[in-house]
N, C-alpha and C. Protein backbone atom coordinates (compact mmCIF):
# COMPACT_ATOMS: atom_id res chain seq x y z
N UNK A 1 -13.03 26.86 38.93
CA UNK A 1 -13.98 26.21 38.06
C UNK A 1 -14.73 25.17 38.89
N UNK A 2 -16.02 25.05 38.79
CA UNK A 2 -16.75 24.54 39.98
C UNK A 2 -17.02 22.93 39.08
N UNK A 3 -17.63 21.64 39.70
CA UNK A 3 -17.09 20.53 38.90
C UNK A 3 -18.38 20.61 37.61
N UNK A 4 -19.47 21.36 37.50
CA UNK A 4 -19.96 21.04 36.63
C UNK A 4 -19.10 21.28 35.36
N UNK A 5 -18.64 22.41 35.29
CA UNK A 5 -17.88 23.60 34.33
C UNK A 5 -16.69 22.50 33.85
N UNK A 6 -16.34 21.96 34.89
CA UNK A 6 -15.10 20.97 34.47
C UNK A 6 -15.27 19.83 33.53
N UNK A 7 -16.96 18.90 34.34
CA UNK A 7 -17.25 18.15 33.20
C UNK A 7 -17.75 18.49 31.79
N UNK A 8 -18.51 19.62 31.82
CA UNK A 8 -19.31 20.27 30.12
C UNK A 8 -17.95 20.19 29.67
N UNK A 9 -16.75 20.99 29.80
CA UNK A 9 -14.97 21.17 29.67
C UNK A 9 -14.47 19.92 28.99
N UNK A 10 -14.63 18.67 29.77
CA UNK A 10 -13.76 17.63 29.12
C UNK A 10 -14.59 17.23 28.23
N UNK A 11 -15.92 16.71 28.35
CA UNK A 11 -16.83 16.20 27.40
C UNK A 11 -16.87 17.29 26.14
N UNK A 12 -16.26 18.66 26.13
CA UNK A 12 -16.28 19.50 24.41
C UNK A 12 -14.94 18.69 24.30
N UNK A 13 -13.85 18.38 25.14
CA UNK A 13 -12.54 18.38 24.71
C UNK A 13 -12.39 16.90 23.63
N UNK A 14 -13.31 16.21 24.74
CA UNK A 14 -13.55 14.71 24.32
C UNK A 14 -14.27 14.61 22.86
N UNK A 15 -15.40 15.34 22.86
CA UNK A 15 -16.23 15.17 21.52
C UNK A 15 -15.37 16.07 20.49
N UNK A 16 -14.71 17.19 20.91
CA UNK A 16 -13.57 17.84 19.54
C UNK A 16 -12.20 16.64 18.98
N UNK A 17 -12.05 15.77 19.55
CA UNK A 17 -11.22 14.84 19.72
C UNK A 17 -11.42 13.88 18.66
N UNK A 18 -13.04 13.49 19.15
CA UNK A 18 -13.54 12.47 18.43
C UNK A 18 -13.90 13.01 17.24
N UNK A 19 -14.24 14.15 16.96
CA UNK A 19 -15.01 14.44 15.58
C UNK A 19 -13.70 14.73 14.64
N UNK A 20 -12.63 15.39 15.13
CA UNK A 20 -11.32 15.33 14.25
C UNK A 20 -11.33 14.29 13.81
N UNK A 21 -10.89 13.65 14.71
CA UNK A 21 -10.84 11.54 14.30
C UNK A 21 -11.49 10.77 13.08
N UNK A 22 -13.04 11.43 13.55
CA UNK A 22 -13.67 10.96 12.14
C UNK A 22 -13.63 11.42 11.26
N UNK A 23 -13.33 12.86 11.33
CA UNK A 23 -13.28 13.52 10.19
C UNK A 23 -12.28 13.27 9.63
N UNK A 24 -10.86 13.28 10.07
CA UNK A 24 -9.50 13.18 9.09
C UNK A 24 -9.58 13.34 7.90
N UNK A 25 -10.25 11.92 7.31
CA UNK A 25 -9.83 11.63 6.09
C UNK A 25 -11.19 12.76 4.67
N UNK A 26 -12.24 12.52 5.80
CA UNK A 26 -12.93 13.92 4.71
C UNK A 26 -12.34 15.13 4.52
N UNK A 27 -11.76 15.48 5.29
CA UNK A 27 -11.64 16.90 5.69
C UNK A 27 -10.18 17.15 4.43
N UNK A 28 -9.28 15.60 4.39
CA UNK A 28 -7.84 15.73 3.93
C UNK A 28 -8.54 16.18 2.76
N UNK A 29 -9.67 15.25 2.10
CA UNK A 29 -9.90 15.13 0.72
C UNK A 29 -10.39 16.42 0.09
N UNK A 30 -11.17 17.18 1.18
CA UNK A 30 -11.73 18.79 1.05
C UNK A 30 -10.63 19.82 0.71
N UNK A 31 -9.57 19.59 1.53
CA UNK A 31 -8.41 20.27 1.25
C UNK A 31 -7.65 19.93 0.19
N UNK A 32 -7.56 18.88 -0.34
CA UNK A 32 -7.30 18.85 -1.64
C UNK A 32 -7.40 19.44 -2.24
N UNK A 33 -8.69 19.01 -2.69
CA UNK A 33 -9.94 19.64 -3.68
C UNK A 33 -10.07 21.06 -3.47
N UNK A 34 -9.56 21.57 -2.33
CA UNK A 34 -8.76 23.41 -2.53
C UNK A 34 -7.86 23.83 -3.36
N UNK A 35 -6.81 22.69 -3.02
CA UNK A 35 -5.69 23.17 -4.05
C UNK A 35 -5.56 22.83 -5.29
N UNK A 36 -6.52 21.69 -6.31
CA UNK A 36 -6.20 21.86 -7.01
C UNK A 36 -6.85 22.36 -8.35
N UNK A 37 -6.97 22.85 -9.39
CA UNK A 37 -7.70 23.96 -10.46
C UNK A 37 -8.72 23.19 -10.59
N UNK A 38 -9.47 23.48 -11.06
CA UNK A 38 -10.98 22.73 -11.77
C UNK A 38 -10.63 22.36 -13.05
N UNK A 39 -10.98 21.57 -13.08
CA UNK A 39 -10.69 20.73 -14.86
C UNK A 39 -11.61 21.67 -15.28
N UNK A 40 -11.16 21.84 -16.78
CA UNK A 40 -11.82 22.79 -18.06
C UNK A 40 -12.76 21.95 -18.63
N UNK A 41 -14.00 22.62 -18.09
CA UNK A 41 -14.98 21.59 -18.40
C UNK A 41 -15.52 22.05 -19.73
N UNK A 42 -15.47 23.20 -20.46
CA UNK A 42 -15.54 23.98 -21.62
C UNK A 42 -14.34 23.97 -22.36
N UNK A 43 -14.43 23.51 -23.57
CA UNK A 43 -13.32 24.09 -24.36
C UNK A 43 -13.38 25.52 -24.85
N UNK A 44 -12.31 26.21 -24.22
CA UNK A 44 -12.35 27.44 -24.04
C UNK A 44 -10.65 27.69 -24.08
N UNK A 45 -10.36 28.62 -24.01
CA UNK A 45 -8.70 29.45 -24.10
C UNK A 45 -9.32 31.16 -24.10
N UNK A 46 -7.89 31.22 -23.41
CA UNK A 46 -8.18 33.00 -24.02
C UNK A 46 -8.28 33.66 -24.83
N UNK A 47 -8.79 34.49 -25.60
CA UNK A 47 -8.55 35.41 -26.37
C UNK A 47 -7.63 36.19 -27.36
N UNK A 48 -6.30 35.63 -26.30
CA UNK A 48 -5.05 36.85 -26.66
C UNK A 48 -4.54 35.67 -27.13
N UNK A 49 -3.25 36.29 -27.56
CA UNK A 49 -1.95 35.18 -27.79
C UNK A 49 -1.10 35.04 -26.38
N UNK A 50 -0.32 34.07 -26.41
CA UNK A 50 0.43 34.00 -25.06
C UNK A 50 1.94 35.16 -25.28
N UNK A 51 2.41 35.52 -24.63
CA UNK A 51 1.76 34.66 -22.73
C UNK A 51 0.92 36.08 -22.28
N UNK A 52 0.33 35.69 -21.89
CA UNK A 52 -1.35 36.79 -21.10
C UNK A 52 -0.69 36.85 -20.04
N UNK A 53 -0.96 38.26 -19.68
CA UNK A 53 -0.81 39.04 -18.44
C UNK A 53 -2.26 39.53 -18.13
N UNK A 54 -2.67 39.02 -16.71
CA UNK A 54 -3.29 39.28 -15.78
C UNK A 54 -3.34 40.74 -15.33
N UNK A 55 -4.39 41.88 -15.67
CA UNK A 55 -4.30 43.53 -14.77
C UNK A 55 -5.19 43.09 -13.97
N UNK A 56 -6.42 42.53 -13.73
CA UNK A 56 -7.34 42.67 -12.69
C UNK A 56 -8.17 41.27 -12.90
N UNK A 57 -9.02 40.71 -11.88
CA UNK A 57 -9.31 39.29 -11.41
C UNK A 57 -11.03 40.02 -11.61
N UNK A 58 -11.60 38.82 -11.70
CA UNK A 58 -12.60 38.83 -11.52
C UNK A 58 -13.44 38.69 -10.45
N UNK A 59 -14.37 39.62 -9.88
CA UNK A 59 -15.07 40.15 -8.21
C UNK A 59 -16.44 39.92 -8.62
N UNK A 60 -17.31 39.04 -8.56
CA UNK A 60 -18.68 38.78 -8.23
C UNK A 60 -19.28 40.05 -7.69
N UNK A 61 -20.44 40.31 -8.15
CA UNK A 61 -21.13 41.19 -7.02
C UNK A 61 -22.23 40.29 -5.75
N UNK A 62 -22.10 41.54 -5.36
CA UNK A 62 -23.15 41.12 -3.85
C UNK A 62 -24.77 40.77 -4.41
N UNK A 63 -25.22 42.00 -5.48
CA UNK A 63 -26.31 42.01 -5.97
C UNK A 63 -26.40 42.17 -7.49
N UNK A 64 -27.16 41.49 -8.22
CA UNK A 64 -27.57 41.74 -9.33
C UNK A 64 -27.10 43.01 -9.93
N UNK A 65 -27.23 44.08 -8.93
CA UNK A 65 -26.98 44.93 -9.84
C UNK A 65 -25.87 45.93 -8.88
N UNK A 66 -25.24 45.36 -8.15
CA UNK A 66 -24.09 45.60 -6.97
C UNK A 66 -22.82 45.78 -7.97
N UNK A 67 -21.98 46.68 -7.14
CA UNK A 67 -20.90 46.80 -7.62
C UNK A 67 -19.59 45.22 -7.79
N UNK A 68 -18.72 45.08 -8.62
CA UNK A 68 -17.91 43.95 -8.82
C UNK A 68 -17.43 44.49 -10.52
N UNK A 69 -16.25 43.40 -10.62
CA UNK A 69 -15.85 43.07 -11.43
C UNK A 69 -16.09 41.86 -12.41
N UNK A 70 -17.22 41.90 -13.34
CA UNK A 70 -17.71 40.89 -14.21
C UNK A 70 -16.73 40.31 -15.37
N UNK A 71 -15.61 40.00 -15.00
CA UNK A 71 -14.74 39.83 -16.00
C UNK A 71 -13.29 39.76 -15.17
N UNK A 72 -12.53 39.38 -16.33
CA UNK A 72 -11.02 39.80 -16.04
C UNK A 72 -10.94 40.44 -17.15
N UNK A 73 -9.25 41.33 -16.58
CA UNK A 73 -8.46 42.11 -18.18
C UNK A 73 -7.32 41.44 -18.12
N UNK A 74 -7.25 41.69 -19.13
CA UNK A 74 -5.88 41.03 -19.79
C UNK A 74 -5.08 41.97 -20.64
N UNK A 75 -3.97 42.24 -20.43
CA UNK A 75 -3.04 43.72 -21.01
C UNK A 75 -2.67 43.09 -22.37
N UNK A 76 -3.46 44.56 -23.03
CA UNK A 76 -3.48 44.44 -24.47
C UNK A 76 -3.07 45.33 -25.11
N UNK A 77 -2.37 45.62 -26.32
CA UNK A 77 -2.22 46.69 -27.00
C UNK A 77 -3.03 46.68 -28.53
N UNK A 78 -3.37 48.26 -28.61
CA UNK A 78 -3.83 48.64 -29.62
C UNK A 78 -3.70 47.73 -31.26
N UNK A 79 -4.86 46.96 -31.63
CA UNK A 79 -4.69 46.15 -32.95
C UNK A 79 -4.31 45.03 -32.68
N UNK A 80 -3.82 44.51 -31.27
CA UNK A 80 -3.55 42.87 -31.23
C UNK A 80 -4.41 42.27 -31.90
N UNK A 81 -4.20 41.04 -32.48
CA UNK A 81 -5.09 39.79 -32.64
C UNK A 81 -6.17 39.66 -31.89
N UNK A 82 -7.10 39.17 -31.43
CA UNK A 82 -8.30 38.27 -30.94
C UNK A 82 -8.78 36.66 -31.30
N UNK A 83 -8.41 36.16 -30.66
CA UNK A 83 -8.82 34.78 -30.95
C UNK A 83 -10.43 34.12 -30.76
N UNK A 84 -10.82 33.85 -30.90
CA UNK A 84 -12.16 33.01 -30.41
C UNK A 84 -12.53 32.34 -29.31
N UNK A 85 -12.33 32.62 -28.16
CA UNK A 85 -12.19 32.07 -27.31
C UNK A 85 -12.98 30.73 -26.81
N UNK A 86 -14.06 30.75 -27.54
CA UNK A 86 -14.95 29.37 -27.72
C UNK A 86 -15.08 28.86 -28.95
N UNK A 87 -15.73 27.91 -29.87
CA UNK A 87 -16.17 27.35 -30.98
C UNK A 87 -17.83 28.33 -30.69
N UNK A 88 -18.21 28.63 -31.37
CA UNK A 88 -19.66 29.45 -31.34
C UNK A 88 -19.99 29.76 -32.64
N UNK A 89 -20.52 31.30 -32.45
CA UNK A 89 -21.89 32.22 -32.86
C UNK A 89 -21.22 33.38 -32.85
N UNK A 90 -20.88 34.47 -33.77
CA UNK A 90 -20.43 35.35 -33.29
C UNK A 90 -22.21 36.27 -33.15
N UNK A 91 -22.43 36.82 -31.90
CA UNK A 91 -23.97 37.21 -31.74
C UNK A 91 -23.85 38.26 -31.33
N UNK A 92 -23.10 39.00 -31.21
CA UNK A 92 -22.82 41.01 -31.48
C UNK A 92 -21.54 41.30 -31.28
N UNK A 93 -21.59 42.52 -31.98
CA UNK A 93 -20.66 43.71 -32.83
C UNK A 93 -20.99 44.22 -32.85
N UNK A 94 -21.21 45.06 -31.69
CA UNK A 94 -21.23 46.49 -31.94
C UNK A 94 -21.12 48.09 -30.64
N UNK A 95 -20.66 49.15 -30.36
CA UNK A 95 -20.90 49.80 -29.78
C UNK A 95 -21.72 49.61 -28.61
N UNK A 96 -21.20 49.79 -26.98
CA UNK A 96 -22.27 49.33 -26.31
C UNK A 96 -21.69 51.09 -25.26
N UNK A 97 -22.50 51.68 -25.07
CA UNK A 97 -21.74 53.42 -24.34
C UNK A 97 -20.40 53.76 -24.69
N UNK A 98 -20.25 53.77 -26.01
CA UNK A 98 -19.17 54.18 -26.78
C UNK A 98 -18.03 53.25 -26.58
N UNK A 99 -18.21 51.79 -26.40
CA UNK A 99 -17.13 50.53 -26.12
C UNK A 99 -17.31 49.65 -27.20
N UNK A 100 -16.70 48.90 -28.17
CA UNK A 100 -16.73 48.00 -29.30
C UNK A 100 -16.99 46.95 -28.20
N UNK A 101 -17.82 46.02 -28.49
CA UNK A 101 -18.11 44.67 -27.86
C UNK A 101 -18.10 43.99 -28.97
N UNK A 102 -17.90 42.87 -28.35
CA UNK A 102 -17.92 41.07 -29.55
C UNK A 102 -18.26 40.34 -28.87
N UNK A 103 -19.14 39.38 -29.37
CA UNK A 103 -19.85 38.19 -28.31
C UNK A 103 -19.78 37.08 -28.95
N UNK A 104 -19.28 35.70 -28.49
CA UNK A 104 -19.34 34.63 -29.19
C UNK A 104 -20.02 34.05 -28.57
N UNK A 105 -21.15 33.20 -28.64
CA UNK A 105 -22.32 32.64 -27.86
C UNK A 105 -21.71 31.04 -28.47
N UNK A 106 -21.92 30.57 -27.39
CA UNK A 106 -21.46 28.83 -27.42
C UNK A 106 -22.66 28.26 -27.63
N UNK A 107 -22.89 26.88 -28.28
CA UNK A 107 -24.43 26.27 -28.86
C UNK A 107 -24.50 25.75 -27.09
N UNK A 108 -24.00 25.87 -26.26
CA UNK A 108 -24.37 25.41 -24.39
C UNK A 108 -24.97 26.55 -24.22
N UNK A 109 -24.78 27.40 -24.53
CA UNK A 109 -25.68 29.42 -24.34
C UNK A 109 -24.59 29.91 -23.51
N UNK A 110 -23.66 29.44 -23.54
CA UNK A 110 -21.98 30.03 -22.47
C UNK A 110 -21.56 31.57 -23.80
N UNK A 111 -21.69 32.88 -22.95
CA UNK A 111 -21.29 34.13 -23.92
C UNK A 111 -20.03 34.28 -23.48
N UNK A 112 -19.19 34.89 -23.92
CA UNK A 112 -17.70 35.21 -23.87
C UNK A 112 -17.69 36.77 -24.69
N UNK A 113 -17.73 37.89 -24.21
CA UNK A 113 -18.03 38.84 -24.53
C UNK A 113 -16.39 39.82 -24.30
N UNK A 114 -15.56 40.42 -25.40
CA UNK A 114 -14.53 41.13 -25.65
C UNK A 114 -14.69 42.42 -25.57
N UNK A 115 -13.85 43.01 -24.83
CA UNK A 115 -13.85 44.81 -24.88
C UNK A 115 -12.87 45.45 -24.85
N UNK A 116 -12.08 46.39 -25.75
CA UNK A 116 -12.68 46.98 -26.64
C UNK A 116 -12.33 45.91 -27.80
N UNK A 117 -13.25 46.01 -28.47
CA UNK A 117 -12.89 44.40 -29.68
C UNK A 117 -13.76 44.57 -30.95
N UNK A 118 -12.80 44.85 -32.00
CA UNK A 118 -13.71 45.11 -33.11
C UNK A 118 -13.92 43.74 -34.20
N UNK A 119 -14.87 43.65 -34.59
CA UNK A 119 -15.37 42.41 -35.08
C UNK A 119 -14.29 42.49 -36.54
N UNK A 120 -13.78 41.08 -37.02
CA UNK A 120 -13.42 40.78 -38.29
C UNK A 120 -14.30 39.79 -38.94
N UNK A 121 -15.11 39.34 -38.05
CA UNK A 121 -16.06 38.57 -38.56
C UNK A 121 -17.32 39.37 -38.60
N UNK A 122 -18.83 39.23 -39.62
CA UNK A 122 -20.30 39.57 -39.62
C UNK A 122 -21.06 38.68 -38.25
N UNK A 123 -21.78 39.42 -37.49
CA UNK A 123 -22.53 38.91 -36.68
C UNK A 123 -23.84 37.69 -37.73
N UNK A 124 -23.75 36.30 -36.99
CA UNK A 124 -24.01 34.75 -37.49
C UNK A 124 -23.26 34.34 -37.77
N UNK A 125 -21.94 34.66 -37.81
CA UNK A 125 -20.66 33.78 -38.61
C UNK A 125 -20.32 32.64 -37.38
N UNK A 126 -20.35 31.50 -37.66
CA UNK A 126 -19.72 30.23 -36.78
C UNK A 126 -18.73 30.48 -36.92
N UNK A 127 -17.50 30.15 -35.90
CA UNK A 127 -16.54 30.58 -35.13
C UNK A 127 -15.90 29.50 -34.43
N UNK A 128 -14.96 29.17 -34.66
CA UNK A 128 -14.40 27.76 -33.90
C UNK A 128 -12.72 28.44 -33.12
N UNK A 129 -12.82 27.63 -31.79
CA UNK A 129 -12.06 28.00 -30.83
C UNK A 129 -10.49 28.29 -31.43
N UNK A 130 -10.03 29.68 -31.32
CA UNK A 130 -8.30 29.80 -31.82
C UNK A 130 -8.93 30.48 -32.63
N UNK A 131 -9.46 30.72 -33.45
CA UNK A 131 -9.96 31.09 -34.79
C UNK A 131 -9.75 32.86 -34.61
N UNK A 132 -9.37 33.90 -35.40
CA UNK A 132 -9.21 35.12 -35.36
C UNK A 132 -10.32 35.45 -35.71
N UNK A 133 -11.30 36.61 -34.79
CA UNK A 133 -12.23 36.97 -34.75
C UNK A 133 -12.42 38.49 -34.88
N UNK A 134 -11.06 39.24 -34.70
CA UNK A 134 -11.14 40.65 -34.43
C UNK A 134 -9.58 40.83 -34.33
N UNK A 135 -9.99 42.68 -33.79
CA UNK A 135 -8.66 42.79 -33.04
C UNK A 135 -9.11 44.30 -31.76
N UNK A 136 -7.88 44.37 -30.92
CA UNK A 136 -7.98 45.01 -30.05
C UNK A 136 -8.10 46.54 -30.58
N UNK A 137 -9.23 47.16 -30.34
CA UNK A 137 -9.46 48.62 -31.18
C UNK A 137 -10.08 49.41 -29.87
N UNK A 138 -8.94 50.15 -29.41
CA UNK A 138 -9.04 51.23 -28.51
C UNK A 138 -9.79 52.34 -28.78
N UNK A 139 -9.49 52.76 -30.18
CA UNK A 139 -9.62 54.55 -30.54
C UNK A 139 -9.48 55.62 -29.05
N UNK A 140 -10.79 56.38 -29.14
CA UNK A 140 -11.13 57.50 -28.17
C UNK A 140 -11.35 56.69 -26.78
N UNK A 141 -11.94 55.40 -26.88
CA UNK A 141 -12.11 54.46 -25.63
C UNK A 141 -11.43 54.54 -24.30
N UNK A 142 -11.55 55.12 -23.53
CA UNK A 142 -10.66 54.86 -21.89
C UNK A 142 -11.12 53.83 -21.53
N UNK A 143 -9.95 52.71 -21.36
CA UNK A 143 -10.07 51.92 -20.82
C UNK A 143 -10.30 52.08 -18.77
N UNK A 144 -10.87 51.01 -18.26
CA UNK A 144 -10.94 50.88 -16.70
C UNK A 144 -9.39 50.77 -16.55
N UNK A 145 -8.92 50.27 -16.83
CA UNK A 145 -7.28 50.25 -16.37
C UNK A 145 -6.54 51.14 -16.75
N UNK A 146 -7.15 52.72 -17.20
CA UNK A 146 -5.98 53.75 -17.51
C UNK A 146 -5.03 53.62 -16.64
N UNK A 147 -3.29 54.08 -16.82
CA UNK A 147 -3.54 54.63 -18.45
C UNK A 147 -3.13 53.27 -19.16
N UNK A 148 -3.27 52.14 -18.45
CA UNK A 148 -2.77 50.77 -19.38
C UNK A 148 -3.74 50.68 -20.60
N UNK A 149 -3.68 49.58 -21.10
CA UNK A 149 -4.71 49.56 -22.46
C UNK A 149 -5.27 48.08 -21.67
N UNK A 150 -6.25 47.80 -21.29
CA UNK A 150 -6.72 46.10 -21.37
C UNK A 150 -7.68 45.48 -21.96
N UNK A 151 -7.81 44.63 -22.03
CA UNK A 151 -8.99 43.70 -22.92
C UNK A 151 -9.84 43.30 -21.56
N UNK A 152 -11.20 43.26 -21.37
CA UNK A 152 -12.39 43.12 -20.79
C UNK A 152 -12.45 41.52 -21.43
N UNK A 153 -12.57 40.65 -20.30
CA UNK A 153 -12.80 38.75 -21.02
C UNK A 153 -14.22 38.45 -20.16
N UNK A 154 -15.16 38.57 -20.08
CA UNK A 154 -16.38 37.97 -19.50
C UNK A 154 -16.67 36.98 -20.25
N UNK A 155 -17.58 36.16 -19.04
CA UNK A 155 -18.38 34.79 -19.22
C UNK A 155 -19.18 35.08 -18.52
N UNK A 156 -20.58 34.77 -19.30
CA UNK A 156 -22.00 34.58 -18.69
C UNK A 156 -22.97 33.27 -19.16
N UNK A 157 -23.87 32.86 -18.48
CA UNK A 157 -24.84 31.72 -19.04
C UNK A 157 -25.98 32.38 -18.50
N UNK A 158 -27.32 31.56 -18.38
CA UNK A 158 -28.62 32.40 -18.27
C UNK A 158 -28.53 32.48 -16.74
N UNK A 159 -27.40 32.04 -15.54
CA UNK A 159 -27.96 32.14 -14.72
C UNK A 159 -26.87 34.07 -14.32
N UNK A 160 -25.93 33.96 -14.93
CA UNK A 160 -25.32 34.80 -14.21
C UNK A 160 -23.99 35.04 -14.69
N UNK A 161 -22.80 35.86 -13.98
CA UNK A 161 -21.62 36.22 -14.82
C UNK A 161 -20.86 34.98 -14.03
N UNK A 162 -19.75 34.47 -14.79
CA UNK A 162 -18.88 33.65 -14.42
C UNK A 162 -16.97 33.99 -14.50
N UNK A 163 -16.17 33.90 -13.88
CA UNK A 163 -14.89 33.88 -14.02
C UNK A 163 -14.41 33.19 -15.09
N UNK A 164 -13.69 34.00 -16.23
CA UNK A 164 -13.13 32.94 -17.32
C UNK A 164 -12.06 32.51 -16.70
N UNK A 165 -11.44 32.52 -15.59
CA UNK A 165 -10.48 31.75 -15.17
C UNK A 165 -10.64 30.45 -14.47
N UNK A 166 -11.91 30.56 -14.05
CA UNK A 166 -12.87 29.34 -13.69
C UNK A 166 -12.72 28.28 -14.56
N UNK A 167 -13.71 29.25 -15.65
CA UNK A 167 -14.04 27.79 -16.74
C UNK A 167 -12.70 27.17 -17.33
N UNK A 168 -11.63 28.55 -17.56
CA UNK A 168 -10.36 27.80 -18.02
C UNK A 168 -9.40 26.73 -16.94
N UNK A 169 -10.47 26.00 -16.22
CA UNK A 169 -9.87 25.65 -14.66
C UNK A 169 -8.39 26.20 -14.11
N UNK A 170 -8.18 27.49 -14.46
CA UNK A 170 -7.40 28.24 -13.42
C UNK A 170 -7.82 28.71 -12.03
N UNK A 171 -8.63 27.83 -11.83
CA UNK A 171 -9.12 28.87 -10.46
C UNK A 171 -10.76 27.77 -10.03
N UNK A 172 -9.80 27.16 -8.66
CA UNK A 172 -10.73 26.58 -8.17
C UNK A 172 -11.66 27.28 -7.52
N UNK A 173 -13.08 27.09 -6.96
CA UNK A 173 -14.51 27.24 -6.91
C UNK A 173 -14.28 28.13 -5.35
N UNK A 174 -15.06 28.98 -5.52
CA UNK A 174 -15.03 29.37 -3.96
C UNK A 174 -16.09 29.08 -3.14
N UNK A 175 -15.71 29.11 -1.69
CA UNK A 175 -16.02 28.23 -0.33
C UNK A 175 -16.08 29.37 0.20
N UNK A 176 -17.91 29.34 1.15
CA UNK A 176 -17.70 30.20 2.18
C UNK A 176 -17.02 29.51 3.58
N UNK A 177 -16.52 30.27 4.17
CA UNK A 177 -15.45 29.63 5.43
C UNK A 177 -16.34 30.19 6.45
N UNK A 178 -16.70 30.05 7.79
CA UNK A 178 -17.40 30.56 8.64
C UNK A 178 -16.05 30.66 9.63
């Protein structure tokens, strides 16, 4: 190593040294703020009764109209209950490519949309969080999780789909890492 190579060498070793240093205490607080859930900034709950079992997580897509998972499921059987998962609007019921949907629209414009889920309430009925709204109605329906049975839980607002495990601060925010 000839002496330039040596000095560029200590001066990265020196400035990686120093920038740890300063950084420490940001960096501790970043890592924190990894581990711990996001406060529930929505009053919100799930759907089901406890205790909820988790079949599949919710996967963002790449593009608008890219493949992902807009939702989680939650393992359900045929005629369970449905709860309300927000205080709302119930703002559709009905058949969407041969799937029962239910939508409770929050007065924030936050949707929470159930599948397969047959309405016990008339679409305009106000709807307050816990409140029985339906129940789990399979019929002819194949579920994505054959041959299990699951419930479809999405969250959307006008910008886009969201993780209900998010809003239920189960699940802190994701970080791109380079």
């Amino acid at each position: 190593m000839n002496p330039m190579q040596m000095r560029a060498l200590s001066l990265a070793l020196l400035l990686s040294v120093a920038w740890a240093f300063i950084l420490e205490r940001p960096l501790a607080s970043i890592a924190a703020s990894l581990t711990e859930p996001a406060p529930n900034l929505h009053a919100i709950s799930l759907p089901v009764l406890a205790p909820a079992h988790l079949m599949r997580g919710f996967r963002a897509p790449l593009t608008d109209y890219g493949a992902g998972h807009r939702g989680i499921d939650l393992a359900a059987s045929d005629g369970a209950v449905l709860l309300a998962p927000a205080s709302g609007t119930v703002s559709f019921a009905r058949q969407v490519n041969y799937k029962p949907d239910l939508t409770v629209t929050t007065d924030s414009g936050l949707k929470f949309t159930l599948e397969p889920a047959c309405s016990a309430v008339p679409v305009g009925t106000v709807v307050s969080l816990g409140e029985i709204i339906g129940w789990v109605c399979a019929g002819a329906y194949q579920p994505h999780c054959s041959p299990a049975l699951c419930l479809h839980f999405s969250a959307r607002n006008a910008n886009g789909y969201l993780s209900p495990l998010y809003l239920l601060g189960q699940l802190g925010p994701s970080r791109l890492v380079k």
